[in-house]
C-alpha atoms as a PDB file:
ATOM      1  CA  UNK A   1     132.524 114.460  92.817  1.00  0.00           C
ATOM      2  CA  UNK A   2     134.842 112.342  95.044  1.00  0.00           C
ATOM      3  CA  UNK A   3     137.575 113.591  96.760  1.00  0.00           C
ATOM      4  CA  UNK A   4     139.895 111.318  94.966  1.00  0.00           C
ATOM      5  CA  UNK A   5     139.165 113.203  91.670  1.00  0.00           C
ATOM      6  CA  UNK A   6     139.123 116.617  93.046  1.00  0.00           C
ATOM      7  CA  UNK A   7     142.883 115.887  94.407  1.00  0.00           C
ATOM      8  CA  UNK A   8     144.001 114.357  90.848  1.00  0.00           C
ATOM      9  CA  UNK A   9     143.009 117.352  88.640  1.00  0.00           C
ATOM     10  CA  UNK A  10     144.517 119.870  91.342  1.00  0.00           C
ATOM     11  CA  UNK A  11     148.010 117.902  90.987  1.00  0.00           C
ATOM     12  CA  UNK A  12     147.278 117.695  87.503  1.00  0.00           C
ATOM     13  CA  UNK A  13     146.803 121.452  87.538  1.00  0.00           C
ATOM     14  CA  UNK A  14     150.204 122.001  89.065  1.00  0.00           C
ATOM     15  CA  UNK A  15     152.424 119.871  86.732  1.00  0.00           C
ATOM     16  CA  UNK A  16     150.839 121.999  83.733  1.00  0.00           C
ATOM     17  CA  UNK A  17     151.457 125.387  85.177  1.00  0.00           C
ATOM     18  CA  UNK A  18     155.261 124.177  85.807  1.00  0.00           C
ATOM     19  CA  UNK A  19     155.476 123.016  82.172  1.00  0.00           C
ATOM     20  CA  UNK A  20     153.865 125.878  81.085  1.00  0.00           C
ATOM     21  CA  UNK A  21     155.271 127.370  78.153  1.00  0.00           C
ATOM     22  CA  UNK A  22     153.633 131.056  78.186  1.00  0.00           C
ATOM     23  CA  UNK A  23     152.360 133.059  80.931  1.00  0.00           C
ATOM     24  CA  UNK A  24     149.211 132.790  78.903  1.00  0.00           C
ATOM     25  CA  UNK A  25     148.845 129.292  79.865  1.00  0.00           C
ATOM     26  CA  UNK A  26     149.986 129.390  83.299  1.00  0.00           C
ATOM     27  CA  UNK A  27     147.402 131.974  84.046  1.00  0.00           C
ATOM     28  CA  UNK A  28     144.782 129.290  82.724  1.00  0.00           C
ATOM     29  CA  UNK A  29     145.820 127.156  84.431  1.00  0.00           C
ATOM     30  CA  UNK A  30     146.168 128.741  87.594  1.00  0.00           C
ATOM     31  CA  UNK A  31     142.597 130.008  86.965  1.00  0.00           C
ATOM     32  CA  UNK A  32     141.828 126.116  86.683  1.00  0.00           C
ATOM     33  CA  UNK A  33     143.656 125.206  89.708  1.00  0.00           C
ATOM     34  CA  UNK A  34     141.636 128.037  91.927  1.00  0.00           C
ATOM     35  CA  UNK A  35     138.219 126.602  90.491  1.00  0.00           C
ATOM     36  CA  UNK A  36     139.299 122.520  91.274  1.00  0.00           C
ATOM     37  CA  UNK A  37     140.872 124.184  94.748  1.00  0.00           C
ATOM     38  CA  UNK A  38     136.898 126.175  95.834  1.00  0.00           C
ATOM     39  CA  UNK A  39     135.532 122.807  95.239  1.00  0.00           C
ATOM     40  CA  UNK A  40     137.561 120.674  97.751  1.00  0.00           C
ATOM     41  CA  UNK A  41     135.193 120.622 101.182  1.00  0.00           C
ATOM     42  CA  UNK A  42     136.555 122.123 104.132  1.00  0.00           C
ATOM     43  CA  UNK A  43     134.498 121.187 107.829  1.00  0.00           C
ATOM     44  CA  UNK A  44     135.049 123.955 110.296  1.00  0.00           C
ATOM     45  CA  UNK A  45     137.925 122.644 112.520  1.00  0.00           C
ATOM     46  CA  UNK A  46     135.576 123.434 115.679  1.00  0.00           C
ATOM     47  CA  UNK A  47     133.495 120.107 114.142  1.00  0.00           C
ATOM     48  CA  UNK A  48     136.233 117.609 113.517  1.00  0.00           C
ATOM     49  CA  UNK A  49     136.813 117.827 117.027  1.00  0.00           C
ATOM     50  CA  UNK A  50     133.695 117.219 117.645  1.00  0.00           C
ATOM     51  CA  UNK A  51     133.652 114.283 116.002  1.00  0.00           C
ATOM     52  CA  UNK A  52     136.541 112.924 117.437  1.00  0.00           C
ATOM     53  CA  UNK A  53     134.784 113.658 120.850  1.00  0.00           C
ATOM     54  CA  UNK A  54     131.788 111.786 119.521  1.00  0.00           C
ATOM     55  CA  UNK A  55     133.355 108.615 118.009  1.00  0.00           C
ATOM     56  CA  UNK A  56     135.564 108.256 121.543  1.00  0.00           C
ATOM     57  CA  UNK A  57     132.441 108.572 123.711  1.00  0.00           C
ATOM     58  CA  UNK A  58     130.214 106.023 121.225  1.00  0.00           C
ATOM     59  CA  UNK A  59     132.724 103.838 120.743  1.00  0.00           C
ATOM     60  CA  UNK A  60     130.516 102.115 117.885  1.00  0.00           C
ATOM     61  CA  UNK A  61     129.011 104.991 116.190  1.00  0.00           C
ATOM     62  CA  UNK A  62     130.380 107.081 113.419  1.00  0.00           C
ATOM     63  CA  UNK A  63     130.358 110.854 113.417  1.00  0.00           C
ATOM     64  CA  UNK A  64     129.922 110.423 109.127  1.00  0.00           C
ATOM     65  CA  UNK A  65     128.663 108.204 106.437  1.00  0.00           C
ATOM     66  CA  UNK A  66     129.165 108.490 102.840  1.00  0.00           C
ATOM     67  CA  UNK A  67     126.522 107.421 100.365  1.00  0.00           C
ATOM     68  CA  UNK A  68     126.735 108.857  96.569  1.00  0.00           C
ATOM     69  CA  UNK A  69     129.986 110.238  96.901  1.00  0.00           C
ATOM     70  CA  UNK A  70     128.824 112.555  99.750  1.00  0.00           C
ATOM     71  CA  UNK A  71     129.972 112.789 103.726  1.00  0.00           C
ATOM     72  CA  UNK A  72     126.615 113.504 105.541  1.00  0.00           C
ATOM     73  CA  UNK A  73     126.578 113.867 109.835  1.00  0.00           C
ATOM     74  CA  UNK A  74     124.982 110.607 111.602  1.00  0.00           C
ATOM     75  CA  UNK A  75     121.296 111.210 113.458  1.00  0.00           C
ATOM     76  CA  UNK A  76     123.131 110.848 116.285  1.00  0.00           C
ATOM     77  CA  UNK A  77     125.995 113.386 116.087  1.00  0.00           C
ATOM     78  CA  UNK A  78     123.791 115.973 115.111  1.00  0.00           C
ATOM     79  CA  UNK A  79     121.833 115.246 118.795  1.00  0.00           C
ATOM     80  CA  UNK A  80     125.551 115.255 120.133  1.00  0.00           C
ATOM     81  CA  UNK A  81     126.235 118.647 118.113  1.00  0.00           C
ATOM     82  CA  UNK A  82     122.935 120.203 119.656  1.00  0.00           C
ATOM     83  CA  UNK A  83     123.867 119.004 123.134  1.00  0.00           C
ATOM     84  CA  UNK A  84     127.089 120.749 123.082  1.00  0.00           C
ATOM     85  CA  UNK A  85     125.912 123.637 121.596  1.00  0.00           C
ATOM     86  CA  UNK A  86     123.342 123.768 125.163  1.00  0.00           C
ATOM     87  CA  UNK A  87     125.630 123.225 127.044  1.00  0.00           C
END
């Protein structure tokens, strides 16, 4: 699923438990809002600056590409992820 639907149904999920009219619903809709929240992808913070590393030291390369709605690492940032992880 893209990350632009994910982020739609969790504000969706927000506006309904504030016009929630029982505690019964808000509590579904919190339970809702947990599930759409588990599937957002979050890289380890250690890796984005990796990638930032990367992408200023190979100017041309990308750390990512995205084909069928998913963010996969470049051939080459994994080399420069084992690298760092030698040295």
């Amino acid at each position: 699923m893209s990350e632009d639907y994910i982020a739609r149904k969790i504000s969706n999920c927000k506006k309904l438990i504030e016009t929630a009219s029982s505690p019964e619903q808000k509590k579904i809709y919190q339970g809702y809002l947990e599930i759409w929240q588990k599937a957002v992808k979050v890289g380890p913070v250690g890796e984005n600056i990796h990638a930032a590393a990367f992408e200023r030291i190979h100017t041309p390369k990308k750390a990512y590409f995205t084909r069928d709605g998913n963010t996969n690492q470049t051939r080459a940032f994994k080399e420069f992820l084992k690298r760092q992880e030698v040295e």
